[in-house]
Protein backbone atom coordinates (compact mmCIF):
# COMPACT_ATOMS: atom_id res chain seq x y z
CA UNK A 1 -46.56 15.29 23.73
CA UNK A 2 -45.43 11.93 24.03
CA UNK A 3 -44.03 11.76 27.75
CA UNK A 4 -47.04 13.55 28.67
CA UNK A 5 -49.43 10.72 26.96
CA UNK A 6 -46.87 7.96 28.84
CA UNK A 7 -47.26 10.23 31.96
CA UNK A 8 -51.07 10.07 31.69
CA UNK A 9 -51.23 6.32 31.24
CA UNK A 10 -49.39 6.26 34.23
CA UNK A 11 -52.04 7.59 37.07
CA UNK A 12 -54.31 4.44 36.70
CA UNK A 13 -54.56 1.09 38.04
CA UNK A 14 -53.96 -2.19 37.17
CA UNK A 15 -55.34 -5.61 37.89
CA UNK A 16 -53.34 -8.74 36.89
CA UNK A 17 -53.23 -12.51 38.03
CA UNK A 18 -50.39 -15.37 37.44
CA UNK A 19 -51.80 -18.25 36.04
CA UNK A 20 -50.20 -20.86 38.74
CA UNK A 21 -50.02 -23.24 36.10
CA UNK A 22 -47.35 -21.99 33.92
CA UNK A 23 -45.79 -19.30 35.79
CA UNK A 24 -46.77 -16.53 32.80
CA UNK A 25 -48.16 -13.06 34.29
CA UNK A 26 -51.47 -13.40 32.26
CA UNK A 27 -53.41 -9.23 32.72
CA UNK A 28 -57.11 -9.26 33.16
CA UNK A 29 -58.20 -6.48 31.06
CA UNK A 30 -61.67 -5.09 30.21
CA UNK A 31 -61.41 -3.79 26.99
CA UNK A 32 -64.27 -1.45 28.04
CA UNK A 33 -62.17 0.21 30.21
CA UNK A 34 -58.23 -0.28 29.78
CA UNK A 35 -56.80 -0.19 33.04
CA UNK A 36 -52.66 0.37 32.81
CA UNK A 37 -49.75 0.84 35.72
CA UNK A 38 -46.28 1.90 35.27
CA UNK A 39 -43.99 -0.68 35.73
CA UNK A 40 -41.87 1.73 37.53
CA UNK A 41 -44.74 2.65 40.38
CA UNK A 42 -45.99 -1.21 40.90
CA UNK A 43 -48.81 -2.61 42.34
CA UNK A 44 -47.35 -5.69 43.85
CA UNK A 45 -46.50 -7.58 40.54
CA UNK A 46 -44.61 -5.06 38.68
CA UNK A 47 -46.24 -5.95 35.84
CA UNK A 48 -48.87 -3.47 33.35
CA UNK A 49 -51.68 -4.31 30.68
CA UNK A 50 -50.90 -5.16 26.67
CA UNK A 51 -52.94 -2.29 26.33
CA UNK A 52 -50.61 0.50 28.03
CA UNK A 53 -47.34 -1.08 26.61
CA UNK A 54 -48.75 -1.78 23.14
CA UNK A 55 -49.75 1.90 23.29
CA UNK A 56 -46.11 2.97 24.20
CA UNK A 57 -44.86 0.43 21.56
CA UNK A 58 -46.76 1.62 18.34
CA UNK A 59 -45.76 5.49 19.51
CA UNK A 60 -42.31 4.06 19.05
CA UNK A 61 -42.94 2.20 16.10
CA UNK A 62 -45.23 4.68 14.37
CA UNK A 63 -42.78 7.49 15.44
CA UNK A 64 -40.03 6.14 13.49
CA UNK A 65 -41.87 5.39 10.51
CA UNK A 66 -43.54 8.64 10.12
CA UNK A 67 -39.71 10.30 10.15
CA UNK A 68 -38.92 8.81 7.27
CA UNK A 69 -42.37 9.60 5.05
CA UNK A 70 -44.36 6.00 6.27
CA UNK A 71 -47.51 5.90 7.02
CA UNK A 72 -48.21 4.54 10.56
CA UNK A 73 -48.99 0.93 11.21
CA UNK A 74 -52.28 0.26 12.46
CA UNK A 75 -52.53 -1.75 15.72
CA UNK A 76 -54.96 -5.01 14.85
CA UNK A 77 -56.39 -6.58 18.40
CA UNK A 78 -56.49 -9.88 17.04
CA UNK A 79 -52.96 -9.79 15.09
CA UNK A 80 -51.66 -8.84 19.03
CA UNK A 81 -53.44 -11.65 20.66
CA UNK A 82 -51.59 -14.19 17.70
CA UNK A 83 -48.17 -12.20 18.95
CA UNK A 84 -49.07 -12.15 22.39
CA UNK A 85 -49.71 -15.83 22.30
CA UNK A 86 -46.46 -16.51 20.49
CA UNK A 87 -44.71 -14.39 23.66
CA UNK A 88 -46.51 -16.84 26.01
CA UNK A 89 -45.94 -20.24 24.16
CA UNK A 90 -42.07 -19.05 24.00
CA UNK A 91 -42.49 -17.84 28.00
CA UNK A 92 -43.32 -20.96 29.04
CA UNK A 93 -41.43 -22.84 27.06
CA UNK A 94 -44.00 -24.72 24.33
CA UNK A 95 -41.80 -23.62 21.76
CA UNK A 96 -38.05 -22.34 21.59
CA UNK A 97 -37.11 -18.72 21.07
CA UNK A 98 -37.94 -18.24 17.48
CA UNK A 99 -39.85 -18.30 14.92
CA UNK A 100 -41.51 -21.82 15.06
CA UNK A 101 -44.71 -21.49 13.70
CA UNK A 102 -44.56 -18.74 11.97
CA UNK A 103 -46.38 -19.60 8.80
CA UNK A 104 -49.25 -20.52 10.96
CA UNK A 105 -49.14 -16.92 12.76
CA UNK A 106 -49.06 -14.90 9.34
CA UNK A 107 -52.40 -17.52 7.83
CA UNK A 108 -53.73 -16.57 11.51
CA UNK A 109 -53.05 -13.00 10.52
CA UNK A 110 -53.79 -13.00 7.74
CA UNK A 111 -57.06 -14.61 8.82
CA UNK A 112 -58.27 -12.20 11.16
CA UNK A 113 -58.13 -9.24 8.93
CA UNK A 114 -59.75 -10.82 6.04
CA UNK A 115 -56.77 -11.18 3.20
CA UNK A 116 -53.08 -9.79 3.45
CA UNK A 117 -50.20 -10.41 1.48
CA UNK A 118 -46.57 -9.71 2.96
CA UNK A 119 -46.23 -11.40 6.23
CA UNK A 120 -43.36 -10.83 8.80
CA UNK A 121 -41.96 -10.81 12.51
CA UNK A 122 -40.10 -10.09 14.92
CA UNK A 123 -39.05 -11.73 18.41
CA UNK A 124 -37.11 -10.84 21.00
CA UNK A 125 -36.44 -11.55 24.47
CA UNK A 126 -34.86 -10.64 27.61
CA UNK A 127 -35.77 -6.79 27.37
CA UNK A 128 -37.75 -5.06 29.96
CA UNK A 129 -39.82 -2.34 28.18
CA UNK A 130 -41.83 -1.87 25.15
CA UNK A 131 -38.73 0.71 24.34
CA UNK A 132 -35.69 -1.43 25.01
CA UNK A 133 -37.50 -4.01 22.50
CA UNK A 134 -37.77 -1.64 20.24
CA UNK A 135 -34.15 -0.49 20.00
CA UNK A 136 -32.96 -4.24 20.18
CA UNK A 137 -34.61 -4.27 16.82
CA UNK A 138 -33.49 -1.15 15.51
CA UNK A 139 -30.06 -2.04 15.98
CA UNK A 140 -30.75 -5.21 14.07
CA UNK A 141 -30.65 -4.65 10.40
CA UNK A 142 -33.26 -7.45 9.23
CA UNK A 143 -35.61 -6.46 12.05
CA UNK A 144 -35.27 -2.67 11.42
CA UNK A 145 -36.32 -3.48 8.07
CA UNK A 146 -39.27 -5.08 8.76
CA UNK A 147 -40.58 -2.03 10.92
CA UNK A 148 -39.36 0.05 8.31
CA UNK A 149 -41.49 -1.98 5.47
CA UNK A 150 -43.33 0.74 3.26
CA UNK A 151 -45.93 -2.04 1.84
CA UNK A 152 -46.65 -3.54 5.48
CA UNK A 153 -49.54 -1.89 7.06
CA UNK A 154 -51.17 -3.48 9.94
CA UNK A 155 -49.41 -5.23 13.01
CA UNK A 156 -50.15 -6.68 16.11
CA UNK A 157 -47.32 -6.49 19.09
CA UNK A 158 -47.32 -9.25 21.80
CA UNK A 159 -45.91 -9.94 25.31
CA UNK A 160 -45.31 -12.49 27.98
CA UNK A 161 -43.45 -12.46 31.16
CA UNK A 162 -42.12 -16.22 32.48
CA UNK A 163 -41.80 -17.24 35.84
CA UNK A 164 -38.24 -15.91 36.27
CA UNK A 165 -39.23 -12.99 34.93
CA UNK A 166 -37.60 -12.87 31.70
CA UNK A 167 -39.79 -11.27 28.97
CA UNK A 168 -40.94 -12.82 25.55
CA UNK A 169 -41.84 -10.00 22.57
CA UNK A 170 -43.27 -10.81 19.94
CA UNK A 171 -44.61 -8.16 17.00
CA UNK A 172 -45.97 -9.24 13.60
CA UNK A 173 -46.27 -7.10 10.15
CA UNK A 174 -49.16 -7.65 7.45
CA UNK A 175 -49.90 -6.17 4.10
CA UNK A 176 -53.60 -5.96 3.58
């Protein structure tokens, strides 16, 4: 069921720009309509819409938790755009790989969904899928645990690509 949802998402078309100023692919997307593109087919920039990868990375996520009895995460728009944002300022070098500003990101968070309690993240970076960001942090014991957190219930997951191509994730975990 789930290759055949990723094989789906797969068939459409996606339209993307660079922003010439700091080198980060920045996807136009209409949230009427998600538009998505493998990266594996192309369209020029090799690159796809949060949408399409943020779908393939809360299968993964919500996968895992439901094998061991969790209830499943639920994807916040506005808790991405605060990860995705992260992703970019880290992309293009604002701040350092990390978690500068994270107490900001969580009141953000927090912010946008009305209340929350527990507040966590993860980054990563260098990874070239949704999936290979995923298993980075499931072979790290204090990021596993934080996508394994029974009390956390929403989330928002966040990309950028620099202009080198080197990827920026970015996924953060609220109790509400």
């Amino acid at each position: 069921m789930k290759k055949l949802f990723l094989l789906l998402l797969l068939f459409a078309i996606a339209c993307n720009k660079e922003n010439p100023q700091d080198g980060v692919i920045v996807p136009e997307v209409d949230s009427a309509t998600p538009i998505v593109v493998a990266p594996e087919t192309g369209n020029g920039t090799g690159t796809v819409t949060p949408s399409t990868w943020t779908d393939e990375f809360m299968i993964l996520v919500n996968d895992h938790r439901r094998s061991l009895g969790l209830r499943a995460l639920i994807h916040n728009d506005e808790v991405g755009e605060i990860a995705r944002k992260h992703s970019q300022n880290m992309a293009t070098g604002i701040v350092s790989f990390g978690h500068t500003g994270f107490s900001g990101r969580c009141s953000d968070a927090r912010d946008a969904l009305g209340g929350g309690n527990l507040c966590a993240e993860n980054v990563a970076t260098g990874q070239k899928t949704p999936e290979a960001a995923f298993n980075s942090w499931m072979s790290s014991s204090g990021h596993r645990a934080n996508i394994e957190k029974s009390r956390v219930t929403h989330t928002g997951f966040g990309y950028a690509k620099n202009s080198s191509g080197k990827y920026y994730w970015t996924q953060i975990f609220i109790e509400l």
